[in-house]
C-alpha atoms as a PDB file:
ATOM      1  CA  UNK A   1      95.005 123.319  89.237  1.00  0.00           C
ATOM      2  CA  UNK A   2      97.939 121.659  91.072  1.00  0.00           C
ATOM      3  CA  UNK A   3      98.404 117.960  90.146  1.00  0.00           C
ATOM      4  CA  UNK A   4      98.665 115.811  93.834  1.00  0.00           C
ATOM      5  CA  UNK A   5     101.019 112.640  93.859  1.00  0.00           C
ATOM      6  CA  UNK A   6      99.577 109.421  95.320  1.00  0.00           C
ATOM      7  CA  UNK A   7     102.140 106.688  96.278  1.00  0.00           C
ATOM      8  CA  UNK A   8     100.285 102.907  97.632  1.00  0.00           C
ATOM      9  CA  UNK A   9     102.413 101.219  99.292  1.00  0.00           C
ATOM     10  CA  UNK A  10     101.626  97.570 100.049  1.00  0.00           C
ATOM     11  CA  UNK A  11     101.995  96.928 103.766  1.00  0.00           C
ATOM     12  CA  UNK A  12     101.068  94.420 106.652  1.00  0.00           C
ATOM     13  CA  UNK A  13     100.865  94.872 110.198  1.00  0.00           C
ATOM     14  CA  UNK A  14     100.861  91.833 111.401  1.00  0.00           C
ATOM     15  CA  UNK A  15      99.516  90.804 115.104  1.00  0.00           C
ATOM     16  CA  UNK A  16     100.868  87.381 116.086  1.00  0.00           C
ATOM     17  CA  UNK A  17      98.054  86.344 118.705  1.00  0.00           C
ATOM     18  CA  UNK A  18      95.630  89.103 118.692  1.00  0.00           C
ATOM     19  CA  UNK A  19      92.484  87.187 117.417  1.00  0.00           C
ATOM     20  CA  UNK A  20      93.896  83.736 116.916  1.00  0.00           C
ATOM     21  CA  UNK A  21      96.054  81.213 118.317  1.00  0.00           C
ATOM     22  CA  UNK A  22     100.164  81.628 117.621  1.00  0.00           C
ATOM     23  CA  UNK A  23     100.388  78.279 115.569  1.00  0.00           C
ATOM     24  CA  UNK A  24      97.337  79.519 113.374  1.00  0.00           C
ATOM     25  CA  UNK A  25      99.223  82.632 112.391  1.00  0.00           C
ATOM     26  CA  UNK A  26     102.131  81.252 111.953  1.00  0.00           C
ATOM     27  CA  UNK A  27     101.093  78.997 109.241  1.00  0.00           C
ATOM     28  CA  UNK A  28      98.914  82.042 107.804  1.00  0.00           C
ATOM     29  CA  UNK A  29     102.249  83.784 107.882  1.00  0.00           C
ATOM     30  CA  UNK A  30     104.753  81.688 106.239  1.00  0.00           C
ATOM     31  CA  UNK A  31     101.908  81.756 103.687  1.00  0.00           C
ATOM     32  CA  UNK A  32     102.075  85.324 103.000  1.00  0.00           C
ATOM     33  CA  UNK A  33     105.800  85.585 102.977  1.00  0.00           C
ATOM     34  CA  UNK A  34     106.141  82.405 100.589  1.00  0.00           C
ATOM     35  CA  UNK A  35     103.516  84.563  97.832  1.00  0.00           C
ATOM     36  CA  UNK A  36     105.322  88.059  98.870  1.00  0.00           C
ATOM     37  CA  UNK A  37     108.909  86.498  98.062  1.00  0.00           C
ATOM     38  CA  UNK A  38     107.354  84.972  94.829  1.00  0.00           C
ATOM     39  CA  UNK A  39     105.713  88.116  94.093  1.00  0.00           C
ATOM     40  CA  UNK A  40     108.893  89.985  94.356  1.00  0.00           C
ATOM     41  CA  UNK A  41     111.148  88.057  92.343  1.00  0.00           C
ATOM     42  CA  UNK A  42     108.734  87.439  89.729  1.00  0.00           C
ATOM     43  CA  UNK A  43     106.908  90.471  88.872  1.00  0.00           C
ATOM     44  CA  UNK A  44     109.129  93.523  88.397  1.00  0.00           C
ATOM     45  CA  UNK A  45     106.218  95.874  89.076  1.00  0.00           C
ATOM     46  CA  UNK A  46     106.155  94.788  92.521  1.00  0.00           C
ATOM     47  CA  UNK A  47     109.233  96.336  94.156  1.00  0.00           C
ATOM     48  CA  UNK A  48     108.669  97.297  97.876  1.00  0.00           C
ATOM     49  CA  UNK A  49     106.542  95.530 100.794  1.00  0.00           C
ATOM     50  CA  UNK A  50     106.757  97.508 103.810  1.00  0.00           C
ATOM     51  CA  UNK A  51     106.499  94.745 107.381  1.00  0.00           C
ATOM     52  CA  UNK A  52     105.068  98.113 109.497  1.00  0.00           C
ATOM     53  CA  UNK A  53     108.591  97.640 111.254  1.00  0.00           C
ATOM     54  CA  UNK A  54     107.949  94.206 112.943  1.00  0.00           C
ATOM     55  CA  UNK A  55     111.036  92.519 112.470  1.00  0.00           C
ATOM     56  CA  UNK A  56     109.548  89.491 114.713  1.00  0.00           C
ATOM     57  CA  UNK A  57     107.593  88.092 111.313  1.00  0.00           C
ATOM     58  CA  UNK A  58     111.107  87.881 109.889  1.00  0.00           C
ATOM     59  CA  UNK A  59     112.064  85.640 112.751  1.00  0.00           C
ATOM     60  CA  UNK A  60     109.014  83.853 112.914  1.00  0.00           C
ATOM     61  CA  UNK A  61     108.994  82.893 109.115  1.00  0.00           C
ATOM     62  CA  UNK A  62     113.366  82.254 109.026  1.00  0.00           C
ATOM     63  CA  UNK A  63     112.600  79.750 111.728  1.00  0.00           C
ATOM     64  CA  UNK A  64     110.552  77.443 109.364  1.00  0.00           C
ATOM     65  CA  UNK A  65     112.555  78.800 106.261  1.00  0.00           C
ATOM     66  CA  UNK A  66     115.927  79.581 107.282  1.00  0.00           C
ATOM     67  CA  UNK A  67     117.165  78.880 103.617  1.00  0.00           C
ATOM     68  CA  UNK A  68     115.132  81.873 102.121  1.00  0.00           C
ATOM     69  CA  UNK A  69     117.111  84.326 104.452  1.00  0.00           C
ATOM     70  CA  UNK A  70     119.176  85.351 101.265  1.00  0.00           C
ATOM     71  CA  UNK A  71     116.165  85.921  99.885  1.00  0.00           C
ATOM     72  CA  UNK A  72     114.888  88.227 102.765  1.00  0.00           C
ATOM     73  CA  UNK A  73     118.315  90.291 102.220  1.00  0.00           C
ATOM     74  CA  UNK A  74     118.188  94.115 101.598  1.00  0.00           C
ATOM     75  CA  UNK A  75     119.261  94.294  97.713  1.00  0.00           C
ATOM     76  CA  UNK A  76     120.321  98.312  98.173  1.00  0.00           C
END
């Protein structure tokens, strides 16, 4: 029998005014980045989050946090 690999990724796509109003969220989203940075620094399990390749909810969040862009930084 041939053994099959699973691999979970933890992911968001995130729509910024598909079912609510932008300001709504926005707080919802600097929410979930604030508990994915924790997350990531804290618990060494937790390596990878993948954004779906919206690059906007980095902008959207750095504007209310612009000091955790370090944070935000590819490590390599």
């Amino acid at each position: 029998m041939t053994r099959t690999t699973a691999h979970l990724i933890s992911h968001t796509h995130w729509d910024r005014e598909w079912y609510m109003p932008y300001e709504h969220h926005h707080v919802l989203l600097t929410e979930l980045m604030n508990e994915l940075l924790n997350t990531l620094e804290n618990d060494e399990r937790y390596r990878y989050f993948h954004l779906d390749g919206q690059t906007i909810i980095i902008e959207d969040y750095l504007q209310v946090f612009p000091e955790k862009r370090e944070a935000m930084a590819p490590t390599g």
